[in-house]
Protein backbone atom coordinates (compact mmCIF):
# COMPACT_ATOMS: atom_id res chain seq x y z
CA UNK A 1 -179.12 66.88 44.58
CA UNK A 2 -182.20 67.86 43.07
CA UNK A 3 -183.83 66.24 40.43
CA UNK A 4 -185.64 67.77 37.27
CA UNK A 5 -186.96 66.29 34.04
CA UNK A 6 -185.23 69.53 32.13
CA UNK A 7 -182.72 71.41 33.06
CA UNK A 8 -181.94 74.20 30.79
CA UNK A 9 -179.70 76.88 30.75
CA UNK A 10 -179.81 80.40 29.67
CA UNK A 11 -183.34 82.70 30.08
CA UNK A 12 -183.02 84.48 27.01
CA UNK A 13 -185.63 83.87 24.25
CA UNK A 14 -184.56 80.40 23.58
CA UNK A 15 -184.57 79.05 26.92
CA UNK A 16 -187.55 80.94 28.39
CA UNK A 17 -189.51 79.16 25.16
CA UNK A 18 -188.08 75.91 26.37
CA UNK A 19 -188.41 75.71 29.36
CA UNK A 20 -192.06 77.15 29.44
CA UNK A 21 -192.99 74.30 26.71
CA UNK A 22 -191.82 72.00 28.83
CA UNK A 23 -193.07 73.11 31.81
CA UNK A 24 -196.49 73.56 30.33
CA UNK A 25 -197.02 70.09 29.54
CA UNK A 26 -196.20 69.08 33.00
CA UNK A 27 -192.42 68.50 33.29
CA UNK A 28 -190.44 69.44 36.35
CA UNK A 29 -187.84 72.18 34.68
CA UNK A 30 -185.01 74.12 36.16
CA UNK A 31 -184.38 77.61 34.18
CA UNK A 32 -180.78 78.86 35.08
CA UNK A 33 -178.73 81.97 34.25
CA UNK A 34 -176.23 84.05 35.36
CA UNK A 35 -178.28 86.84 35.53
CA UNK A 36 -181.69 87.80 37.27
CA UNK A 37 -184.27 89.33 34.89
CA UNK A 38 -184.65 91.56 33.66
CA UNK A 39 -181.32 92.65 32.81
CA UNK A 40 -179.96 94.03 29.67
CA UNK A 41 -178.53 92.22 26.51
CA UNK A 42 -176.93 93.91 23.84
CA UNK A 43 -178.94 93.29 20.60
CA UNK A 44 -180.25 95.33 18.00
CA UNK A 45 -183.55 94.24 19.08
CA UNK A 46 -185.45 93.99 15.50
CA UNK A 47 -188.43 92.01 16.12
CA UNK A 48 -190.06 91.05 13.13
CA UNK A 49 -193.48 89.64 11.94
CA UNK A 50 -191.81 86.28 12.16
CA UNK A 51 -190.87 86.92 15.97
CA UNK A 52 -194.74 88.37 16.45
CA UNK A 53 -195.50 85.36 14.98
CA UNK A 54 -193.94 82.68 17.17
CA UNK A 55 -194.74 84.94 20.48
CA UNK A 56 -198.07 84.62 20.07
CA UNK A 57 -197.82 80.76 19.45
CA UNK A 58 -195.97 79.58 22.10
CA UNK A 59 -197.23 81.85 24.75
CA UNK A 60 -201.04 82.01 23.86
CA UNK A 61 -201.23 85.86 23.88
CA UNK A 62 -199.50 88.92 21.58
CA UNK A 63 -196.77 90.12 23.05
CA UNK A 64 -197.39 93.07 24.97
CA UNK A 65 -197.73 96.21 23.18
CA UNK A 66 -196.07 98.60 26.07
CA UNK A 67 -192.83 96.45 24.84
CA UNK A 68 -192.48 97.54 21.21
CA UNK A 69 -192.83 99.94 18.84
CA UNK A 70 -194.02 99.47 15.47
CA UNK A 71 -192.91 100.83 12.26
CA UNK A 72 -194.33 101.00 8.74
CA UNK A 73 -191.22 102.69 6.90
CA UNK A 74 -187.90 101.62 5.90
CA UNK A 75 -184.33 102.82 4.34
CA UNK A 76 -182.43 100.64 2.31
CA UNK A 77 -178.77 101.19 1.74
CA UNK A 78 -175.58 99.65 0.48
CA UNK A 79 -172.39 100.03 -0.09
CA UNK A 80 -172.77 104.15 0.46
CA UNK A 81 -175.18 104.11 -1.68
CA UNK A 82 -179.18 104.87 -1.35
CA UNK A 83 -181.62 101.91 -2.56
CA UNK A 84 -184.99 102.89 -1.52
CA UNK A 85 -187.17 104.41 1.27
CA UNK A 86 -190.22 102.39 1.52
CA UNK A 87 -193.71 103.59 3.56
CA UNK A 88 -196.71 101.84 4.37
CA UNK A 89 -194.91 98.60 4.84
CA UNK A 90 -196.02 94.91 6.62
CA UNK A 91 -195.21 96.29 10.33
CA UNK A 92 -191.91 95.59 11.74
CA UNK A 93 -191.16 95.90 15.67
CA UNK A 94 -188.50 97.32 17.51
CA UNK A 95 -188.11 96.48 20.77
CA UNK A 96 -185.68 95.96 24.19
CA UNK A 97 -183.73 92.63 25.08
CA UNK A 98 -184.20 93.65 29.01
CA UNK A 99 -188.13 93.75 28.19
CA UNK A 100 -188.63 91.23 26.30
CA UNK A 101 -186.59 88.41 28.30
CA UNK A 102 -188.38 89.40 31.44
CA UNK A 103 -191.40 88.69 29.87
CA UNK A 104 -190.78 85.63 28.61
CA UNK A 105 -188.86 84.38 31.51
CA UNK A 106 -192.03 85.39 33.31
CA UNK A 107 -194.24 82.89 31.40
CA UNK A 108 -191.70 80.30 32.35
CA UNK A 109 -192.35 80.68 35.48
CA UNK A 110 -196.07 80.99 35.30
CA UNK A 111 -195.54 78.04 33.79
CA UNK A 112 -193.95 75.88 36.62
CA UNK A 113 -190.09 76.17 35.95
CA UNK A 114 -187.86 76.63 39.13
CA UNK A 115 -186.56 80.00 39.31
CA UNK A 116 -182.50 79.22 39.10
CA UNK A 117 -182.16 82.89 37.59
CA UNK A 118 -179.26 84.54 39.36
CA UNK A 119 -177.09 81.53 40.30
CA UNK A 120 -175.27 81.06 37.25
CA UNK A 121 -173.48 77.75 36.29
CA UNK A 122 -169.95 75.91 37.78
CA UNK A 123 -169.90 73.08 36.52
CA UNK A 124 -171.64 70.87 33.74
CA UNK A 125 -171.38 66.61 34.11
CA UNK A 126 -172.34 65.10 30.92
CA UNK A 127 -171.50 61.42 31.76
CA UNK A 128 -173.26 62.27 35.80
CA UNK A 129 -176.42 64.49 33.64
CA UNK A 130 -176.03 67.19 36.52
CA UNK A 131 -175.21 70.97 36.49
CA UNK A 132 -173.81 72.50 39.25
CA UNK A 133 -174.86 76.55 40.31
CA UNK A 134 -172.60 78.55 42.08
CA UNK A 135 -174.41 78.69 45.03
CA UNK A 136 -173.32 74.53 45.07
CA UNK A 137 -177.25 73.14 44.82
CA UNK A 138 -176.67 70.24 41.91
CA UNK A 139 -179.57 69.79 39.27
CA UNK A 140 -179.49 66.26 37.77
CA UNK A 141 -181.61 66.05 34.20
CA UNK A 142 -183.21 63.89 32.04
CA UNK A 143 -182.86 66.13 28.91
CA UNK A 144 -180.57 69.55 29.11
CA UNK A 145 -181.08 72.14 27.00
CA UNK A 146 -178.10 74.61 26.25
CA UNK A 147 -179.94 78.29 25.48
CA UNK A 148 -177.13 79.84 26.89
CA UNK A 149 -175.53 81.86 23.87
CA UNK A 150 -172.58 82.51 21.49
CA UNK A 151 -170.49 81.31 24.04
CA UNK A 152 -172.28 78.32 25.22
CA UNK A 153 -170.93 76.64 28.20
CA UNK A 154 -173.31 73.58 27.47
CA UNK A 155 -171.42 73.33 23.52
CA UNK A 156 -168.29 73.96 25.28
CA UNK A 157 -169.21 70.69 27.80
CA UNK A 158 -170.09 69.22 24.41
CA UNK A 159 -167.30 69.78 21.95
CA UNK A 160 -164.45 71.70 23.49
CA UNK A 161 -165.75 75.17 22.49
CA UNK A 162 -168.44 77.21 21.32
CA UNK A 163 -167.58 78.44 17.70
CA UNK A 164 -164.94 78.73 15.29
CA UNK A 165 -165.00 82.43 15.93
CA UNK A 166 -163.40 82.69 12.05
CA UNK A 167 -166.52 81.22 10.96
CA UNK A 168 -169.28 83.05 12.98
CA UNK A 169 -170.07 87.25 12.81
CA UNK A 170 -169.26 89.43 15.23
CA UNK A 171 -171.39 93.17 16.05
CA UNK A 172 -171.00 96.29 17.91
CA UNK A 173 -174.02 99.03 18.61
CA UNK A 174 -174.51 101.89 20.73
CA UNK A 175 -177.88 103.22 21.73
CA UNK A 176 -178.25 106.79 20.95
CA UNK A 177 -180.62 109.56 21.56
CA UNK A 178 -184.81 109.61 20.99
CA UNK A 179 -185.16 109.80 17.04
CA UNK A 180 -188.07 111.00 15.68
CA UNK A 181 -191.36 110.17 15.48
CA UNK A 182 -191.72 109.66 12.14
CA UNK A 183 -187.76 108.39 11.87
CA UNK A 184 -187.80 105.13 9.52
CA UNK A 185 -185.73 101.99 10.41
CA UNK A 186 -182.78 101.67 8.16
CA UNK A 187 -180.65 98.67 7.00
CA UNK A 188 -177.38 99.29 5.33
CA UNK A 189 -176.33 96.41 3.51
CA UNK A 190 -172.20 96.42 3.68
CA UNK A 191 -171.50 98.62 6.46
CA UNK A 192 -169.48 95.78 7.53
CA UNK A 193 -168.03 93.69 5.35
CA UNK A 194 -169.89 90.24 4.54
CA UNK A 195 -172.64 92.04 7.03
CA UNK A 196 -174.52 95.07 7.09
CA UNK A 197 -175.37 98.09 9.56
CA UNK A 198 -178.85 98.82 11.63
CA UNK A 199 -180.17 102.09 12.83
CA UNK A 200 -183.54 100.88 15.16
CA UNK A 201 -185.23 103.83 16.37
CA UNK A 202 -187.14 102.24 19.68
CA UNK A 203 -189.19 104.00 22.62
CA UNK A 204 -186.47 106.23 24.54
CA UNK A 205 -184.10 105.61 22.17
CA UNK A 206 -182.21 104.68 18.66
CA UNK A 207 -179.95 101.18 18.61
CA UNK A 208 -177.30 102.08 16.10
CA UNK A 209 -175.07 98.99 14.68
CA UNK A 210 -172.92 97.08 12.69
CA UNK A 211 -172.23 93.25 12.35
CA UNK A 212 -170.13 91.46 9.92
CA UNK A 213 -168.16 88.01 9.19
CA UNK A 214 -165.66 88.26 11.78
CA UNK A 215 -162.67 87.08 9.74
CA UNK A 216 -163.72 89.64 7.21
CA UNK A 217 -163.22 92.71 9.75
CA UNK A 218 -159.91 93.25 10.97
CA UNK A 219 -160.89 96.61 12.09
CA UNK A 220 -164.52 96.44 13.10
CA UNK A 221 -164.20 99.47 15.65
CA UNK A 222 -163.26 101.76 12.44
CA UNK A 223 -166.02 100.40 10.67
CA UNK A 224 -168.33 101.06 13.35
CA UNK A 225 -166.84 104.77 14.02
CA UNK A 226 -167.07 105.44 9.97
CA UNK A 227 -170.82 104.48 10.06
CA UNK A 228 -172.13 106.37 13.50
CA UNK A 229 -170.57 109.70 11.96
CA UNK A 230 -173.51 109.59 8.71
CA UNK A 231 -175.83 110.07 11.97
CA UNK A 232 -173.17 112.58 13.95
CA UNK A 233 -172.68 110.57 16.91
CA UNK A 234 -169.11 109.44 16.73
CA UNK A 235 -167.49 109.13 19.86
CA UNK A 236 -170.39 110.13 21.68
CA UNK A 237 -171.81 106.78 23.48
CA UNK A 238 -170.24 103.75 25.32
CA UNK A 239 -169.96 100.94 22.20
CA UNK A 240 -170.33 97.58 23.61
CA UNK A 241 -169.89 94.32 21.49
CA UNK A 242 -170.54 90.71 21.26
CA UNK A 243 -170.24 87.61 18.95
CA UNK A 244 -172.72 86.23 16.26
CA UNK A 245 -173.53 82.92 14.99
CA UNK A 246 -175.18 83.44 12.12
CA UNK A 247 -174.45 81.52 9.11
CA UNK A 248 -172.67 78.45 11.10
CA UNK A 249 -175.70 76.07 11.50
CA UNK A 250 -174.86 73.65 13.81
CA UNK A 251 -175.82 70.46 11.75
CA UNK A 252 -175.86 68.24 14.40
CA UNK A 253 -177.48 70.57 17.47
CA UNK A 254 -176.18 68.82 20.51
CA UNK A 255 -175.55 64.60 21.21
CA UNK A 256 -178.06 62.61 22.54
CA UNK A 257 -180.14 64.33 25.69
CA UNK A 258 -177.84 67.24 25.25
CA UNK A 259 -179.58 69.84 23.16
CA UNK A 260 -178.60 73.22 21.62
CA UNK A 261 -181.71 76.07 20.98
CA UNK A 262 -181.27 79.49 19.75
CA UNK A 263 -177.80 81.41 18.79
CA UNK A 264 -175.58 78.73 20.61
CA UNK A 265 -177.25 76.15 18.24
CA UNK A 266 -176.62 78.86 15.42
CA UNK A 267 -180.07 79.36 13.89
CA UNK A 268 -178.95 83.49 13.48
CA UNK A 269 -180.22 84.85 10.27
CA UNK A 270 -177.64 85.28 7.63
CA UNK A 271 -178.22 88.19 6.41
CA UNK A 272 -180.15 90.40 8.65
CA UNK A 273 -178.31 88.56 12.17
CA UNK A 274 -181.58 88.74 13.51
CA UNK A 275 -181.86 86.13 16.18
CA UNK A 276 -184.95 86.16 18.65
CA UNK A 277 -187.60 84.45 16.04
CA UNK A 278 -185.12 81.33 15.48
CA UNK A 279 -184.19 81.26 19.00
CA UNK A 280 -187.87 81.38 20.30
CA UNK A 281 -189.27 78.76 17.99
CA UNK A 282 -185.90 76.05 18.21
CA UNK A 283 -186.61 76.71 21.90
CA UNK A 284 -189.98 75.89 21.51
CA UNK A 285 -188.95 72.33 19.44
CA UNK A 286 -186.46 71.51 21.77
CA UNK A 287 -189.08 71.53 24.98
CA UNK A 288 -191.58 69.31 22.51
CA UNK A 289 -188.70 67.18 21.51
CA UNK A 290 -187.75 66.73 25.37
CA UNK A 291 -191.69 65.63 26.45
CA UNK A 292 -191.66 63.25 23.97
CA UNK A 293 -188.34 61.93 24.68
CA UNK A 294 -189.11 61.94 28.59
CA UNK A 295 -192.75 60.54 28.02
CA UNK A 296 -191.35 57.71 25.64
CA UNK A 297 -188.79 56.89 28.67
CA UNK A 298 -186.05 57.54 26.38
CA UNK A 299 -184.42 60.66 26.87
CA UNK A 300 -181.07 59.98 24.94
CA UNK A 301 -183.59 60.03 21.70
CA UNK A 302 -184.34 63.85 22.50
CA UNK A 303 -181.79 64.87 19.71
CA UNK A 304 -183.04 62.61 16.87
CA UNK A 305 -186.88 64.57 17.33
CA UNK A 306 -185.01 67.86 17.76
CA UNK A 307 -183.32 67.85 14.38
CA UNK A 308 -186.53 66.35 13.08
CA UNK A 309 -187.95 69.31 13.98
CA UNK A 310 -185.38 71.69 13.33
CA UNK A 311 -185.58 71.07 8.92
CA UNK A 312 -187.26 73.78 8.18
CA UNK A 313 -185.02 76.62 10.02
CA UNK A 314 -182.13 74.22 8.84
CA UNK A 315 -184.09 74.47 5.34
CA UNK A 316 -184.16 78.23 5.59
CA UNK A 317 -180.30 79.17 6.63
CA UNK A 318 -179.09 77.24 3.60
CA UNK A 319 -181.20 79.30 1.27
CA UNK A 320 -180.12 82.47 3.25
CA UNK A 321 -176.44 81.40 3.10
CA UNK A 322 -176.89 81.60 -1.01
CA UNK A 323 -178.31 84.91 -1.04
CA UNK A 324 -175.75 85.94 1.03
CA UNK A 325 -173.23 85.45 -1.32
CA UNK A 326 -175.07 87.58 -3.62
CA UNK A 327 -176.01 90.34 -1.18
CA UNK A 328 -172.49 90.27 0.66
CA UNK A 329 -170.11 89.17 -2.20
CA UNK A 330 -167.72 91.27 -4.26
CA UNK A 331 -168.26 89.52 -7.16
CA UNK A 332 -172.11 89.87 -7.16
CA UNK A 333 -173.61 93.26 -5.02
CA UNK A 334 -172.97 95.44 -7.06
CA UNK A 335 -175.51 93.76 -10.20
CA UNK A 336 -177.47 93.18 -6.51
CA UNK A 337 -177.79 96.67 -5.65
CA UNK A 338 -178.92 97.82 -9.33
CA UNK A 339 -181.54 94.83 -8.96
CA UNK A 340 -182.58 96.01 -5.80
CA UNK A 341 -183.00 99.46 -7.03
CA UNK A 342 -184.65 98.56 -9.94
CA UNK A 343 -187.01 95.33 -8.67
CA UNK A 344 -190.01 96.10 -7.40
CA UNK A 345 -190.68 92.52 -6.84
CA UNK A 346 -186.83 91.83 -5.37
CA UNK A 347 -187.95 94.42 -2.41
CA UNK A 348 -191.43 93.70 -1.58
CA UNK A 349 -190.40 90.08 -1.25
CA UNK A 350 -187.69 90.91 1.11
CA UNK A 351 -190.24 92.75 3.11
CA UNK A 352 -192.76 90.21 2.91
CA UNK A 353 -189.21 88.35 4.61
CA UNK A 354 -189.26 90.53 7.46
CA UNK A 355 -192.76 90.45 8.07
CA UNK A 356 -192.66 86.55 8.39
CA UNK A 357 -195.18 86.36 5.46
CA UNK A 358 -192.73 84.19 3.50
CA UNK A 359 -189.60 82.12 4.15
CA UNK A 360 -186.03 82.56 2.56
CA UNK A 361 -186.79 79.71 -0.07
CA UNK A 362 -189.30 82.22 -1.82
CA UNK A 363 -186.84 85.18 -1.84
CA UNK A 364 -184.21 82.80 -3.37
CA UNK A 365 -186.24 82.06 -6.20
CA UNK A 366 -187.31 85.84 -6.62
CA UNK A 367 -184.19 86.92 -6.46
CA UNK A 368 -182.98 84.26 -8.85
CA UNK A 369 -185.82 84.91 -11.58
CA UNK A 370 -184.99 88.65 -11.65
CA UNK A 371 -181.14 88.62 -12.21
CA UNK A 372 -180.80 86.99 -14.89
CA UNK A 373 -177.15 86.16 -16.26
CA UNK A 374 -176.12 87.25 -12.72
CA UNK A 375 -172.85 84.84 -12.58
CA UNK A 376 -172.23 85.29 -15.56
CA UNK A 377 -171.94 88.71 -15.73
CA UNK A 378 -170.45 88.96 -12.75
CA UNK A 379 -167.98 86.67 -14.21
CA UNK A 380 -167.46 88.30 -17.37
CA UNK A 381 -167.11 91.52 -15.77
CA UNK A 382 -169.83 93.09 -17.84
């Protein structure tokens, strides 16, 4: 038996965050996963000013530049149809999951926490507060902290399972051949249904994607096959796939000094599934909300200062899950695509989005000033 203060589980960008905040401040913290780092991850790897953001604040340093590449121009598309190419934009960065986790798993440990990576998890005792590895060493905890995915074994220990999979998104991608230089990245809004597709050109390479509401996309592989051809590389590359949480918040994160950080709490963007900023700053939270838990000798009151905490990403998702109807819904996109097209203002806010400048609450009320009569067109059919 070995004895930490915080125990957390998974070493992507959630728990690295989390367990180097907690570490940091002087806690003894275990940081387990499966896997030793770095080691790939399949995500479309957008990392946005939001994401640059948040790095730089919980680590004390940018993050380094040899990791990502930065672009200035963007395609919009939807439903088929072209909305916009857009230069000298707010900078968004492209970058790789296997990079990026090794380096913040790296400030974790630089940091203090006990390297776990590797081990992976047998068993989890709520009622005992231990986790077992696989190797058999047993980690008793004040606080745990669940980083650990879609398909959380911590919210499986917690409430039977991770997700309604009807309820969350689910994506496939392939990474395909160097693009060019001066290639843009491109959104396609629709590609899936309720979701959209992603063509990241990165150093070495191109992450080509799709993502929609599961439920919505009985046949997600044609889907995916229908959008790789507009870039003639059908068939050509091994297509791997995973689940997304976006748009089912969990409202109550966890129970007690059992708490959820990053996609397995799901704080996954909407609209855009983009992940790593929400999972890097709820990580973040959930470390502060465990030193102050542990430091007030009260541990079970860790999940009452992580939801305090957690209102303005909780804020955020529910303004994102109303422009998602508009984006995503039959009813509405296509008045949204002609106010896309048309609004200046519509598109420079939604970039101002991706560079982290703003927050979805200032979009919605953009996007609500400048389509006027939208339900009730949409309604009337007119």
């Amino acid at each position: 038996m070995e004895d930490f203060d915080v125990v957390v589980i998974g070493g992507g960008p959630a728990g690295g965050s989390a367990a180097h905040v907690a570490a940091r401040a002087g806690l003894t913290v275990a940081l387990v996963d499966r896997h030793a780092f770095p080691r790939d991850k399949l995500c479309g790897g957008g990392f946005t000013g939001r994401s640059y953001r948040y790095y730089e604040d919980i680590f004390g340093q940018p993050i380094p530049e040899d990791i990502i590449l930065t672009k200035t121009s963007v395609e919009f598309h939807a439903h088929g149809q072209e909305l916009a190419r857009i230069d000298d934009i707010p900078p968004i960065h492209m970058t790789m999951r296997r990079d990026l986790d090794a380096s913040i798993v790296a400030h974790a440990m630089a940091s203090g926490a006990a390297d776990f990576c590797g081990a992976g998890v047998e068993a989890i005792d709520l009622e005992a507060r231990t986790v077992t590895v696989k190797d058999g060493r047993v980690l008793r905890y004040k606080v745990l902290i669940g980083a650990d995915g879609a398909n959380s074994g911590v919210a499986r220990a917690l409430y039977g399972r991770a997700f309604d999979h009807d309820r969350i998104g689910f994506g496939l991608e392939i990474e395909a051949p160097t693009p060019a230089p001066d290639a843009p990245v491109r959104i396609d809004f629709g590609a899936a249904e309720w979701g959209y597709g992603w063509n990241f050109p990165k150093a070495g390479s191109a992450t080509i994607g799709i993502g929609g509401v599961n439920v919505r996309n009985p046949d997600m592989k044609a889907a995916m096959e229908r959008y790789c051809e507009i870039f003639g590389v059908a068939g050509q590359h091994k297509v791997k796939g995973a689940f997304l949480p976006f748009g089912d918040v969990r409202r109550w994160p966890g129970r007690r000094e059992v708490l959820l950080a990053g996609d397995a709490a799901g704080l996954v963007d909407p609209i855009t599934g983009e992940g790593i900023a929400y999972a890097m700053q709820s990580g973040a939270m959930a470390g502060e909300a465990a030193i102050e838990a542990i430091r007030a000798n009260h541990p079970p009151r860790a999940l009452t200062l992580y939801k305090q905490k957690l209102r303005p990403i909780h804020s955020a998702m529910f303004h994102a899950r109303w422009i998602r109807q508009i984006i995503f819904g039959k009813r509405f996109r296509d008045t949204f695509v002609r106010a896309f097209r048309g609004s200046g203002t519509v598109r420079y806010q939604y970039l101002r989005l991706m560079a982290g400048e703003i927050e979805y609450p200032a979009l919605a009320w953009a996007t609500f000033k400048k389509v006027p009569g939208f339900v009730m067109r949409s309604m009337t059919g007119r």
